[in-house]
PDB file of N, CA and C in Angstrom:
ATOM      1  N   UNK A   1     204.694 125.134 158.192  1.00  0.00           N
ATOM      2  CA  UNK A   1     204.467 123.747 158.551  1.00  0.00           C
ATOM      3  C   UNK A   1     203.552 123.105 157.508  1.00  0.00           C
ATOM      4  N   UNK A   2     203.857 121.735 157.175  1.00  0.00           N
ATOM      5  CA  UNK A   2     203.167 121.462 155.789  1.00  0.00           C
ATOM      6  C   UNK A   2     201.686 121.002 156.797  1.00  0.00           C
ATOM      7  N   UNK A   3     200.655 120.666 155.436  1.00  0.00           N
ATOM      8  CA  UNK A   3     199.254 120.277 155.851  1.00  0.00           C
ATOM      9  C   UNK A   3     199.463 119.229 156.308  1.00  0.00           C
ATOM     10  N   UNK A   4     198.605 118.404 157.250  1.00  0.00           N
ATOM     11  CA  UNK A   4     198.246 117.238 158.015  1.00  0.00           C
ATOM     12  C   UNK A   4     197.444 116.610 157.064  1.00  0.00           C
ATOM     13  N   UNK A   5     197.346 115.655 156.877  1.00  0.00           N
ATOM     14  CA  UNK A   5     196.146 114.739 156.205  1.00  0.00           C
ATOM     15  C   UNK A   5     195.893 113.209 156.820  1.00  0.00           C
ATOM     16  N   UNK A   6     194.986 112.847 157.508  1.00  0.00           N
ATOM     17  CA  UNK A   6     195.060 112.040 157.841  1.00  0.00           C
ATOM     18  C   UNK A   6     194.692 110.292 157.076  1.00  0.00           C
ATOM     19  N   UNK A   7     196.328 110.073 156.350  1.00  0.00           N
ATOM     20  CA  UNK A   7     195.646 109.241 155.013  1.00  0.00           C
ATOM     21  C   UNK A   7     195.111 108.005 155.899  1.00  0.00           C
ATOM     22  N   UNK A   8     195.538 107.407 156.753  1.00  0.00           N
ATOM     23  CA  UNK A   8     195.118 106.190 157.148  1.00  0.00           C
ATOM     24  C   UNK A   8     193.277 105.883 157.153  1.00  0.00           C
ATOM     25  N   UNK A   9     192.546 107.115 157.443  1.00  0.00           N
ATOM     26  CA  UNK A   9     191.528 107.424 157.930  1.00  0.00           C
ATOM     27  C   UNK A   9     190.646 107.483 156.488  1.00  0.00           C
ATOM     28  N   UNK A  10     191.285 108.128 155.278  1.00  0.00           N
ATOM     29  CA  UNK A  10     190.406 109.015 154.517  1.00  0.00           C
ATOM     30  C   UNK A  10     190.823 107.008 153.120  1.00  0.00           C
ATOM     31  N   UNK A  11     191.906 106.594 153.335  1.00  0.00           N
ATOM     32  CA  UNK A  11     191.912 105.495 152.826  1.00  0.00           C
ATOM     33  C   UNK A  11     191.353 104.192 153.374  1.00  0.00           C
ATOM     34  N   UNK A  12     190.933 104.227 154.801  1.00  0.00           N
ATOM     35  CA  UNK A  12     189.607 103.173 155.175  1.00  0.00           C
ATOM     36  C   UNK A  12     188.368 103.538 154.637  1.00  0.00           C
ATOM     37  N   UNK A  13     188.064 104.754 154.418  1.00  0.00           N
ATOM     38  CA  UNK A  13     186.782 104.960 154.041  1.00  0.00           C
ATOM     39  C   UNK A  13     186.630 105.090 152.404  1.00  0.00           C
ATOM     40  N   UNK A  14     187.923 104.664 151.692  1.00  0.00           N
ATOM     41  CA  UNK A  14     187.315 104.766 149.959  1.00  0.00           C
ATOM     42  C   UNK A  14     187.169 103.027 149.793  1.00  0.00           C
ATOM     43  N   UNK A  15     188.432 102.309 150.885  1.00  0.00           N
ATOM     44  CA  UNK A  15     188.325 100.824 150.698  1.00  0.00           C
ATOM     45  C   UNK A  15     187.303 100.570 151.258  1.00  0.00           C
ATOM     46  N   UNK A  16     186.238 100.764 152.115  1.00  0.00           N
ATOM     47  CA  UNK A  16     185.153 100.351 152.571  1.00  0.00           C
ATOM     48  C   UNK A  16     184.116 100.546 151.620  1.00  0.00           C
ATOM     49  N   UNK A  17     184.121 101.800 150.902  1.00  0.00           N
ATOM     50  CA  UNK A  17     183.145 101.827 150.072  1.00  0.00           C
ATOM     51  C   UNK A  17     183.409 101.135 148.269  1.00  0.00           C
ATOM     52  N   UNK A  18     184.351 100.754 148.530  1.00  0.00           N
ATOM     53  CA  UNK A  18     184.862 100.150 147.167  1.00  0.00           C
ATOM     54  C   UNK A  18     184.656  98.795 147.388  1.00  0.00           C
ATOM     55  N   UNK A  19     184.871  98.105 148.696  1.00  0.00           N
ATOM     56  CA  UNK A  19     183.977  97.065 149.049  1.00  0.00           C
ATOM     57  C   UNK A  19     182.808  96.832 149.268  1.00  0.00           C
ATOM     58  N   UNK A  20     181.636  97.947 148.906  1.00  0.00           N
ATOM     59  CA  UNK A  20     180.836  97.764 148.962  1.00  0.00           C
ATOM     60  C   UNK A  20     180.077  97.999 147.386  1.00  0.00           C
ATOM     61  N   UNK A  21     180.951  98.220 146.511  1.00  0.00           N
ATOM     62  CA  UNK A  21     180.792  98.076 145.383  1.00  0.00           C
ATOM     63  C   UNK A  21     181.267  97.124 144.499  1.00  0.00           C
ATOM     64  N   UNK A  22     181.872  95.750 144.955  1.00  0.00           N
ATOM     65  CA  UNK A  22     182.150  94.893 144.560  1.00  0.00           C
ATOM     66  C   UNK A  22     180.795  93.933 143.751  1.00  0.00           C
ATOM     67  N   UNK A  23     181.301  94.193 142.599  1.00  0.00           N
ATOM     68  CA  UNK A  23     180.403  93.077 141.970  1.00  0.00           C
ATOM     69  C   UNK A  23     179.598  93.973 140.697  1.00  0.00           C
ATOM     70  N   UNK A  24     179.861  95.320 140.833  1.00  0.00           N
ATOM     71  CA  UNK A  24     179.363  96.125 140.191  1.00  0.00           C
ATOM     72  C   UNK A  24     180.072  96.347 138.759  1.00  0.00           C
ATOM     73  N   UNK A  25     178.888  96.623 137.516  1.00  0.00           N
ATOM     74  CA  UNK A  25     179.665  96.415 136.190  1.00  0.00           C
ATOM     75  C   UNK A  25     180.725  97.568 135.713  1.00  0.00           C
ATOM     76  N   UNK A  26     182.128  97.414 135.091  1.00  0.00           N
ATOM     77  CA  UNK A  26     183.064  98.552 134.886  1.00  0.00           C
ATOM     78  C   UNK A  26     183.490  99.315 135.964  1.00  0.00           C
ATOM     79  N   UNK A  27     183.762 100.354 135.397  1.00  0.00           N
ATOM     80  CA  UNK A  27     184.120 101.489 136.742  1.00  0.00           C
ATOM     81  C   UNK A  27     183.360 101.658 137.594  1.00  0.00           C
ATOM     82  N   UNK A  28     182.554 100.788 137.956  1.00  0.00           N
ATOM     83  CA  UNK A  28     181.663 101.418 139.169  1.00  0.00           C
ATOM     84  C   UNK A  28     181.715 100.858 140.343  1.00  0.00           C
ATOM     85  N   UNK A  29     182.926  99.426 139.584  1.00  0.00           N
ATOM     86  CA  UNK A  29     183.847  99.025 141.398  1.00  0.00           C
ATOM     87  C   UNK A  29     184.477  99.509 141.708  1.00  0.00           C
ATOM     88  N   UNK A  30     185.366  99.560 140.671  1.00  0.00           N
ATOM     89  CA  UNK A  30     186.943 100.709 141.237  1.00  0.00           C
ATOM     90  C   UNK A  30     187.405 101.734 141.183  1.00  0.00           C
ATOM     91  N   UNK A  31     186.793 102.321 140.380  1.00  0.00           N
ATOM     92  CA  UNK A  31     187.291 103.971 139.589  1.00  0.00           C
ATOM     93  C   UNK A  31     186.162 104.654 141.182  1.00  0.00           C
ATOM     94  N   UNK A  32     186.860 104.889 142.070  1.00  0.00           N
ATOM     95  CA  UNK A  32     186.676 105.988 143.580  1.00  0.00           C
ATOM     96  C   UNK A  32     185.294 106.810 143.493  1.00  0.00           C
ATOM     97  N   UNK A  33     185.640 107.832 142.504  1.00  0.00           N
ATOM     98  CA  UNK A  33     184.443 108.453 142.030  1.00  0.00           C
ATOM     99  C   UNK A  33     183.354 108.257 141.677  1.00  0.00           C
ATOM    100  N   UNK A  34     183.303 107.297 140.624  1.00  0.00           N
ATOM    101  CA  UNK A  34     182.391 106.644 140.080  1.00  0.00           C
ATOM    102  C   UNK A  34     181.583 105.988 140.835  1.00  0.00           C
ATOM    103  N   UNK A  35     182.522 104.789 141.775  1.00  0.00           N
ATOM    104  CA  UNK A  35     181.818 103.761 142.572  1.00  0.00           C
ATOM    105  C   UNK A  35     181.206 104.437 143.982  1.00  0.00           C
ATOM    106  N   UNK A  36     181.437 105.662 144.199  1.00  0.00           N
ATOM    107  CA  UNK A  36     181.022 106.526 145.555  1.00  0.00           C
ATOM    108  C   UNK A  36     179.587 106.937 144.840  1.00  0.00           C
ATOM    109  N   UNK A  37     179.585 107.729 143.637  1.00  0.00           N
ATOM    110  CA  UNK A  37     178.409 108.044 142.943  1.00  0.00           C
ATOM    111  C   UNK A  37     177.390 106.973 143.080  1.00  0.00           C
ATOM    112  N   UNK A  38     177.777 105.910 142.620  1.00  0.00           N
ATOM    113  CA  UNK A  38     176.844 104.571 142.012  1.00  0.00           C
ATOM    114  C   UNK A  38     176.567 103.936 143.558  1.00  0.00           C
ATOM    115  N   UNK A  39     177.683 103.847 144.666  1.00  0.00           N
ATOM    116  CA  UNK A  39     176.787 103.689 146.257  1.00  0.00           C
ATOM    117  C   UNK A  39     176.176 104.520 146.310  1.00  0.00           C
ATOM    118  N   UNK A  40     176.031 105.916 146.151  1.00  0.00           N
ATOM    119  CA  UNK A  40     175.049 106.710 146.867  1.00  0.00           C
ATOM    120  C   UNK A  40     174.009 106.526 146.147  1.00  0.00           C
ATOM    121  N   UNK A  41     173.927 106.708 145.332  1.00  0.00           N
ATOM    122  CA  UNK A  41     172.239 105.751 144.080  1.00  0.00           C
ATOM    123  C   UNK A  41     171.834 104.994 144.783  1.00  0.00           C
ATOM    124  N   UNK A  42     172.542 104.080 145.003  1.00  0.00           N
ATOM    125  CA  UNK A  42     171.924 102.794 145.512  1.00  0.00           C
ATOM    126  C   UNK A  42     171.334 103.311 146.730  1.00  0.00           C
ATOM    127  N   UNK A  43     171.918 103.829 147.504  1.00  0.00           N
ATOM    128  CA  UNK A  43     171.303 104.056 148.646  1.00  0.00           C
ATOM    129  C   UNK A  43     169.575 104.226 148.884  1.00  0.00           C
ATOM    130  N   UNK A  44     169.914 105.648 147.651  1.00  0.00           N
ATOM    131  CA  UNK A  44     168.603 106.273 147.406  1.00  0.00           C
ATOM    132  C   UNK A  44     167.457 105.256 146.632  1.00  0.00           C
ATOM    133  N   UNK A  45     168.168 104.283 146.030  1.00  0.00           N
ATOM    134  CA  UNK A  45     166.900 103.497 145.447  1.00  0.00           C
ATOM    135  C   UNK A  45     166.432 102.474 146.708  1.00  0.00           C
ATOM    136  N   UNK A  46     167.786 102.247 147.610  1.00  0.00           N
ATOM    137  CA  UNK A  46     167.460 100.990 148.379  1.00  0.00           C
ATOM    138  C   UNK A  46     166.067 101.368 149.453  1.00  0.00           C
ATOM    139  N   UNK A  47     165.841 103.114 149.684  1.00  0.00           N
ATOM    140  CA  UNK A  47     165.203 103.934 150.774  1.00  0.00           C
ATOM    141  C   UNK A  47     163.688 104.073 149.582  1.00  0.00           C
ATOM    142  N   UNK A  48     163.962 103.843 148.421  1.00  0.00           N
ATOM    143  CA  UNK A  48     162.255 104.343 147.571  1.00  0.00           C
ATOM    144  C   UNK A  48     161.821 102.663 147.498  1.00  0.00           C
ATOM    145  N   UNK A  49     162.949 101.969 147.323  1.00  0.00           N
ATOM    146  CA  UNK A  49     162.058 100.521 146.880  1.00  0.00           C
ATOM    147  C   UNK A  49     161.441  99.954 148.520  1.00  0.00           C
ATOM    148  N   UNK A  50     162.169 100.110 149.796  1.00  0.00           N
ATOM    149  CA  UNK A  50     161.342  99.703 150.783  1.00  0.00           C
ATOM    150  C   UNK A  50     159.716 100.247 151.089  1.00  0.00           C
ATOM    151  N   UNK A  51     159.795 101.055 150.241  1.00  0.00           N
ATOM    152  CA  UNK A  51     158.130 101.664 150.473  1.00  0.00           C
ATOM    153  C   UNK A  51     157.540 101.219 149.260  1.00  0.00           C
ATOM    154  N   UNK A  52     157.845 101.140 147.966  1.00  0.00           N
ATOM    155  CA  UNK A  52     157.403 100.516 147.078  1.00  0.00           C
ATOM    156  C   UNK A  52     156.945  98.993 147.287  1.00  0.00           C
ATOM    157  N   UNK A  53     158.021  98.065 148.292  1.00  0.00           N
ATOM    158  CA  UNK A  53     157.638  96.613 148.672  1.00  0.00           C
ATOM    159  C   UNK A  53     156.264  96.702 149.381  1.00  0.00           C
ATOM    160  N   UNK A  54     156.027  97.415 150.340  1.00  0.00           N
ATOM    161  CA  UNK A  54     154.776  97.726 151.284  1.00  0.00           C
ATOM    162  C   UNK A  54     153.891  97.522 149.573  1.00  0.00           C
ATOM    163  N   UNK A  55     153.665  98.886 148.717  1.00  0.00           N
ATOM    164  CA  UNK A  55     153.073  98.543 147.861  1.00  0.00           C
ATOM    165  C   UNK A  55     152.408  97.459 147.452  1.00  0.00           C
ATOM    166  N   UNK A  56     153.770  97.052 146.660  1.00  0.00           N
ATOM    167  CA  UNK A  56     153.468  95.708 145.429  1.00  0.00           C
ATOM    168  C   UNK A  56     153.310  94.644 146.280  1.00  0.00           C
ATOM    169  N   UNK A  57     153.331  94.226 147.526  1.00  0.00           N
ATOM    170  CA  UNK A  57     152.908  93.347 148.568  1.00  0.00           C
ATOM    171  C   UNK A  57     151.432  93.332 148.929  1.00  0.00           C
ATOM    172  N   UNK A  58     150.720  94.741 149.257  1.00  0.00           N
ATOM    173  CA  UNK A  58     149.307  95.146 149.422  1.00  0.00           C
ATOM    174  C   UNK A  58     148.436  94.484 148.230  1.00  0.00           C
ATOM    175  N   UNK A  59     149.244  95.238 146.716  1.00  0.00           N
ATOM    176  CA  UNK A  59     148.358  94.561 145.565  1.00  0.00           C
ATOM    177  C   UNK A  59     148.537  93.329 145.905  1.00  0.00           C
ATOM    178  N   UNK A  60     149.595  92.237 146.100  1.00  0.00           N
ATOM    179  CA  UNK A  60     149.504  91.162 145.633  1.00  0.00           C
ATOM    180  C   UNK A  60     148.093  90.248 146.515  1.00  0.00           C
ATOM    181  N   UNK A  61     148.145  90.840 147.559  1.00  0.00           N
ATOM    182  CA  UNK A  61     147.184  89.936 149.006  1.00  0.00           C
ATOM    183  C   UNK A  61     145.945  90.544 148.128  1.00  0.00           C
ATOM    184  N   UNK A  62     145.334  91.672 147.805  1.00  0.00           N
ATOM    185  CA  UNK A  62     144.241  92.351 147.528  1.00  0.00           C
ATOM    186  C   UNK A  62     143.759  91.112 146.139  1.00  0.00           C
ATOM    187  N   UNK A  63     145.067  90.944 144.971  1.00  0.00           N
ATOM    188  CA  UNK A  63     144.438  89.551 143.910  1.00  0.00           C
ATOM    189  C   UNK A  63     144.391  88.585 144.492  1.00  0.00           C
ATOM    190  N   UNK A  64     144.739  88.008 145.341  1.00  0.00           N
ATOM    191  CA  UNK A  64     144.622  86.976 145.964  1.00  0.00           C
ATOM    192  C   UNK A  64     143.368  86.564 146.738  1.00  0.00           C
ATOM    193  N   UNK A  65     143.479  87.798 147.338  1.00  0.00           N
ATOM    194  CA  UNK A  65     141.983  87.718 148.174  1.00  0.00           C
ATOM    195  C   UNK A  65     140.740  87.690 146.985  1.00  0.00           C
ATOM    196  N   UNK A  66     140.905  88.622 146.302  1.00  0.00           N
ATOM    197  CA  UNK A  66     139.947  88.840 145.002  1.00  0.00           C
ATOM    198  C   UNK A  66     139.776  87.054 144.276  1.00  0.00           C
ATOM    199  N   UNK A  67     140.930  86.953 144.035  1.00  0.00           N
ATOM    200  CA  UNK A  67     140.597  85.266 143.452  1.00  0.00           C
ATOM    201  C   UNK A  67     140.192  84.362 143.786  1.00  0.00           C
ATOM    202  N   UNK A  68     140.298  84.374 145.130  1.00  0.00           N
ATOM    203  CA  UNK A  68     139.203  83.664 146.244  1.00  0.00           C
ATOM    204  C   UNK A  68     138.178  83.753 146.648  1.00  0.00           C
ATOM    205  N   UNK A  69     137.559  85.098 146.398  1.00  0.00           N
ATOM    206  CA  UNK A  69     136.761  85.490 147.130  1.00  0.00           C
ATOM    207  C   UNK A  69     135.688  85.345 145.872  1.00  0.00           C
ATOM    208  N   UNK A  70     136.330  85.460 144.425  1.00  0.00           N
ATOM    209  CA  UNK A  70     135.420  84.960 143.029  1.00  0.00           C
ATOM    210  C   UNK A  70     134.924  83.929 143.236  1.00  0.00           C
ATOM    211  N   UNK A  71     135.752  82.643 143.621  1.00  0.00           N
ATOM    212  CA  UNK A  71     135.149  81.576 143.618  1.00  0.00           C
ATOM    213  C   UNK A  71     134.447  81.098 144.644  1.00  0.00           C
ATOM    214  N   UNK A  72     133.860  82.084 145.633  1.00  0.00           N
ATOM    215  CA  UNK A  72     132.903  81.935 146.744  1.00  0.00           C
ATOM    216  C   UNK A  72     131.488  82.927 146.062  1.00  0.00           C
ATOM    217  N   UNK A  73     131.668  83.583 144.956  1.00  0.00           N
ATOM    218  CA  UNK A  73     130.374  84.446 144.329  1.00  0.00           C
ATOM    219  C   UNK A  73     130.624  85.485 144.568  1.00  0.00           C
ATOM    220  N   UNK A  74     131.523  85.826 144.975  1.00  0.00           N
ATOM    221  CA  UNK A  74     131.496  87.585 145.881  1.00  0.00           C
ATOM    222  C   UNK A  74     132.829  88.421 145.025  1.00  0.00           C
ATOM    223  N   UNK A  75     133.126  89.488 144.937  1.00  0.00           N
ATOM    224  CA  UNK A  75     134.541  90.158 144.483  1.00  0.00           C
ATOM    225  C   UNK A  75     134.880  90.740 145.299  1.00  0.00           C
ATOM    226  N   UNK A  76     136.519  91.423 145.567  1.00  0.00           N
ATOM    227  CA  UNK A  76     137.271  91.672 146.592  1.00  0.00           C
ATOM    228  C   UNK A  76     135.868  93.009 147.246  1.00  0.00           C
ATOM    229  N   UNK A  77     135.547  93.895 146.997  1.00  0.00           N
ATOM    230  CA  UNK A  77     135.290  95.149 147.400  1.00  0.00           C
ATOM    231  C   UNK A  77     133.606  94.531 147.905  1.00  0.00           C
ATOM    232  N   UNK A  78     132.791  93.678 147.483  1.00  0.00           N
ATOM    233  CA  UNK A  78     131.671  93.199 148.523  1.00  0.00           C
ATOM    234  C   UNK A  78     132.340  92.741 149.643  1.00  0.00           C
ATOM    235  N   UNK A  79     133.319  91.655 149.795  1.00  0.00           N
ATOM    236  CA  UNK A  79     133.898  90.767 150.573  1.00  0.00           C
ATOM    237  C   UNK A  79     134.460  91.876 151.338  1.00  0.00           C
ATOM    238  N   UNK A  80     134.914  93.023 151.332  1.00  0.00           N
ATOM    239  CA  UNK A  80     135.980  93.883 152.478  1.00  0.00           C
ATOM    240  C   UNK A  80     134.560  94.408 152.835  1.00  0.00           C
ATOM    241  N   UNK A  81     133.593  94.798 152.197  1.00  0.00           N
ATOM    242  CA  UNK A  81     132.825  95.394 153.190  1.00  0.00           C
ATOM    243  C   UNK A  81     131.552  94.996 153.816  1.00  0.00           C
ATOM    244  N   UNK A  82     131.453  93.865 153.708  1.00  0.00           N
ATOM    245  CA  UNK A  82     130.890  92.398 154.747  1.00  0.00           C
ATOM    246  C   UNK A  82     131.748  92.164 155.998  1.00  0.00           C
ATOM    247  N   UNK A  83     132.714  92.279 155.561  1.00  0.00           N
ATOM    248  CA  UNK A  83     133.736  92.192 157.034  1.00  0.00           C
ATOM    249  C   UNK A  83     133.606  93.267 158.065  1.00  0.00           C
ATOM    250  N   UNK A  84     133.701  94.411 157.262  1.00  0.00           N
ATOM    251  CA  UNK A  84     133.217  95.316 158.091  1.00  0.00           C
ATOM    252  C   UNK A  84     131.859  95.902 158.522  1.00  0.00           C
ATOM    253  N   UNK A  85     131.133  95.010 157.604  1.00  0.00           N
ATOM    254  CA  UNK A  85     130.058  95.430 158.284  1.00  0.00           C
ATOM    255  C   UNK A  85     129.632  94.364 159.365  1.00  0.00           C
ATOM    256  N   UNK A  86     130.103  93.682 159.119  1.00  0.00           N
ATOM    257  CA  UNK A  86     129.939  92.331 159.926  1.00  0.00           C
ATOM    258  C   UNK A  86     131.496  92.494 161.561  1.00  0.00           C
ATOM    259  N   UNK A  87     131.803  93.385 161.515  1.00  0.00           N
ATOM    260  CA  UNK A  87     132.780  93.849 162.494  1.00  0.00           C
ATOM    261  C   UNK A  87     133.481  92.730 162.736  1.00  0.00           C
ATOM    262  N   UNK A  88     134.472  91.993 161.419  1.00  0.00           N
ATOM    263  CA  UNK A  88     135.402  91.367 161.810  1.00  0.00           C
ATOM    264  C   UNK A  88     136.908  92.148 160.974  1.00  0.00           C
ATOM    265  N   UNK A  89     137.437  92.466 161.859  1.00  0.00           N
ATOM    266  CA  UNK A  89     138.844  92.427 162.124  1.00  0.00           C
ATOM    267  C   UNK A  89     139.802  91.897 161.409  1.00  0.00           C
ATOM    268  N   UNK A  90     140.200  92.050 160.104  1.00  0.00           N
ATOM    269  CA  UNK A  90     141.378  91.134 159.544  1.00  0.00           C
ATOM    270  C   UNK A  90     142.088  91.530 158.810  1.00  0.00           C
ATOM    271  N   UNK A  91     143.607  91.522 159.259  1.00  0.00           N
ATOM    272  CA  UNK A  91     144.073  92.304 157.930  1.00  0.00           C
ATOM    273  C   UNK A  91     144.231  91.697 156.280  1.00  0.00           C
ATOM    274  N   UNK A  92     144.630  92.250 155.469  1.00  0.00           N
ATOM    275  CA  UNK A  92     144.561  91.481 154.407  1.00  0.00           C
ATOM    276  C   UNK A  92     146.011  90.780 154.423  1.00  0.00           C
ATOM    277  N   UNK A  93     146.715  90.790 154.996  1.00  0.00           N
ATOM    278  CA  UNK A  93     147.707  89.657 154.710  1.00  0.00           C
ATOM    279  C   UNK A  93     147.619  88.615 155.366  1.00  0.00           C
ATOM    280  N   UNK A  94     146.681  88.866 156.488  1.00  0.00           N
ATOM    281  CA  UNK A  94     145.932  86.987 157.299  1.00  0.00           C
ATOM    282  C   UNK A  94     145.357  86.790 155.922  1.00  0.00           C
ATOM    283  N   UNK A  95     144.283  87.344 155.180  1.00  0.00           N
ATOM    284  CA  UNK A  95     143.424  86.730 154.794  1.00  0.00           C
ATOM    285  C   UNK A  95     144.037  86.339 153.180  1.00  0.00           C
ATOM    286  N   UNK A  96     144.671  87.062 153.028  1.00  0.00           N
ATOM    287  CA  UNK A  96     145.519  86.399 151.508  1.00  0.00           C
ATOM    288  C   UNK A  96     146.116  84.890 151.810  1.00  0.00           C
ATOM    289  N   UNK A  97     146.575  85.139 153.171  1.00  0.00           N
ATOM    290  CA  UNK A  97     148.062  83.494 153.340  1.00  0.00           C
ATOM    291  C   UNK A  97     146.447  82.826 153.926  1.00  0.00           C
ATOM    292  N   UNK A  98     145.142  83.134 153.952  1.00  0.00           N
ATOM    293  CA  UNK A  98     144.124  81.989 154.292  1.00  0.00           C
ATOM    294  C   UNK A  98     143.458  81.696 153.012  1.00  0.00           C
ATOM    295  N   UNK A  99     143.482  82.677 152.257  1.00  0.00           N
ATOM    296  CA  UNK A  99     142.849  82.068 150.774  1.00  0.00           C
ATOM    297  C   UNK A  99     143.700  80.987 149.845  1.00  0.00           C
ATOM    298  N   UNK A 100     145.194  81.084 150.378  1.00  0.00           N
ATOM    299  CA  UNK A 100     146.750  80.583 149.603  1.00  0.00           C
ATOM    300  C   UNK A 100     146.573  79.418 150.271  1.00  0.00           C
ATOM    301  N   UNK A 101     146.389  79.393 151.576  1.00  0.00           N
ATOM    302  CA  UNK A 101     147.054  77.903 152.150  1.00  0.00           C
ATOM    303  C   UNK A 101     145.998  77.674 152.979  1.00  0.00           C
ATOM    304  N   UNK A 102     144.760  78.575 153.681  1.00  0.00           N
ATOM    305  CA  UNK A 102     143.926  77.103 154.036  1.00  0.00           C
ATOM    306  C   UNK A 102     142.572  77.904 153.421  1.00  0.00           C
ATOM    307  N   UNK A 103     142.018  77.173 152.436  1.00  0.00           N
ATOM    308  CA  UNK A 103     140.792  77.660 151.792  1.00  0.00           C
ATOM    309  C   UNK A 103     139.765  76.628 152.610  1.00  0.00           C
ATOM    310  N   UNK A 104     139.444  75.880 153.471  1.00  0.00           N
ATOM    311  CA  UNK A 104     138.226  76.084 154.265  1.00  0.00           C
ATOM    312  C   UNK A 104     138.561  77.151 155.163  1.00  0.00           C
ATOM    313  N   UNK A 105     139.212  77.463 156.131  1.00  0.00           N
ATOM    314  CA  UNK A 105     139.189  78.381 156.918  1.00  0.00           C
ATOM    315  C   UNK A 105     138.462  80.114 156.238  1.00  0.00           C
ATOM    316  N   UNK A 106     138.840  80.295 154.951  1.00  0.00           N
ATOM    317  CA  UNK A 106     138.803  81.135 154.229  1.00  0.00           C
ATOM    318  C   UNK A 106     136.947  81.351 153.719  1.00  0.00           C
ATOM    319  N   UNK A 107     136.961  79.873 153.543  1.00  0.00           N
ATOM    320  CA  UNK A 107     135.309  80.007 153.330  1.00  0.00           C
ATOM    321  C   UNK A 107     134.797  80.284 154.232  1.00  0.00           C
ATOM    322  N   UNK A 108     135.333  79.354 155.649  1.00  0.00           N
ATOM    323  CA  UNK A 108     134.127  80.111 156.622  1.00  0.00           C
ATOM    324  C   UNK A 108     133.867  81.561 156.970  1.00  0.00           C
ATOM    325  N   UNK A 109     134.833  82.338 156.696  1.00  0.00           N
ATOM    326  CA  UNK A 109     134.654  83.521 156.838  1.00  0.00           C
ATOM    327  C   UNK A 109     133.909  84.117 155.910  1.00  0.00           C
ATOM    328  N   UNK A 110     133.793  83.804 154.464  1.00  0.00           N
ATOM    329  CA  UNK A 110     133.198  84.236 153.840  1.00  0.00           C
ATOM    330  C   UNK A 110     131.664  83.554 154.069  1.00  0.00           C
ATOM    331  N   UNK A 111     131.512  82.627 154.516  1.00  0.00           N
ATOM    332  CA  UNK A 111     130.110  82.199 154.997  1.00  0.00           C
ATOM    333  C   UNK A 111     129.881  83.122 156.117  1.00  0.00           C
ATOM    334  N   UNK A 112     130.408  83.435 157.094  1.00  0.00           N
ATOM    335  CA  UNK A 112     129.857  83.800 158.180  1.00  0.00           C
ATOM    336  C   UNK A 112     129.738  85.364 157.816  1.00  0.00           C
ATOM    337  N   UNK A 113     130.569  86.157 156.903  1.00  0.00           N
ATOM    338  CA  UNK A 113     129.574  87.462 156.440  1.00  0.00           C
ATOM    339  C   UNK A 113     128.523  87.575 155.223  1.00  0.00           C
ATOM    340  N   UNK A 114     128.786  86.190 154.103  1.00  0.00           N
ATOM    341  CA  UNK A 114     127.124  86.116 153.433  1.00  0.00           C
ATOM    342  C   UNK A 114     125.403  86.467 154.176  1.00  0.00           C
TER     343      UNK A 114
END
C-alpha cells in the first residue's frame, strides 16, 4: 500500500509561513527553506529584542530624569536617593514623562526631598 501524505495539511503550513515572509529581500520570501530559516531568526530576535526594549527604555527615563534633575542642582544618583530616603515611591517612568511634560510638578518633588 503506497505512503499517505497528507498534502493539503503540510501545504497550509509552508503557505502560511511564506506569508509570513512576505516582504523579505530575495529568497527569503519564497525559496521554502530559506524563508522557514529566516522566520525562525526572526522569531529568536523578536524574543531577545523584547527584553532589550525593557532595557533601552530604563536608560532612556534614567537621561531624562538626569537632565532634569541637572537643572534643579542635583544629578540622577543624589536625586534617586533623596527619594528614598525621603520614602517616596516613584517609579522612574512617572518621573521621566514628569520631567518631559510637566516640569513644575517635577520640581516639586525635587523641592520636597532638597
Amino acid at each position: 500500500m503506497p505512503r499517505s501524505v497528507n498534502h493539503v495539511a503540510s501545504r497550509a503550513k509552508r503557505k502560511r509561513i511564506l506569508k509570513l515572509t512576505r516582504g523579505y529581500f530575495g529568497a527569503r520570501k519564497n525559496v521554502w527553506t530559506v524563508a522557514k530559516n529566516t522566520w525562525e531568526k526572526g522569531l529568536t530576535y523578536a524574543y531577545r529584542d523584547r527584553k532589550q526594549k525593557k532595557r533601552s527604555f530604563r536608560a532612556l527615563w534614567i537621561q531624562r530624569i538626569n537632565a532634569a534633575a541637572r537643572l534643579e542642582g542635583m544629578s540622577y544618583s543624589q536625586l534617586m536617593g533623596a527619594l528614598r530616603k525621603a520614602g517616596i515611591e516613584i517609579n522612574r517612568k512617572v518621573l521621566a514623562d514628569l520631567a518631559m511634560n510637566h516640569a513644575e510638578a517635577f520640581k516639586a518633588i525635587v523641592a520636597k526631598v532638597k
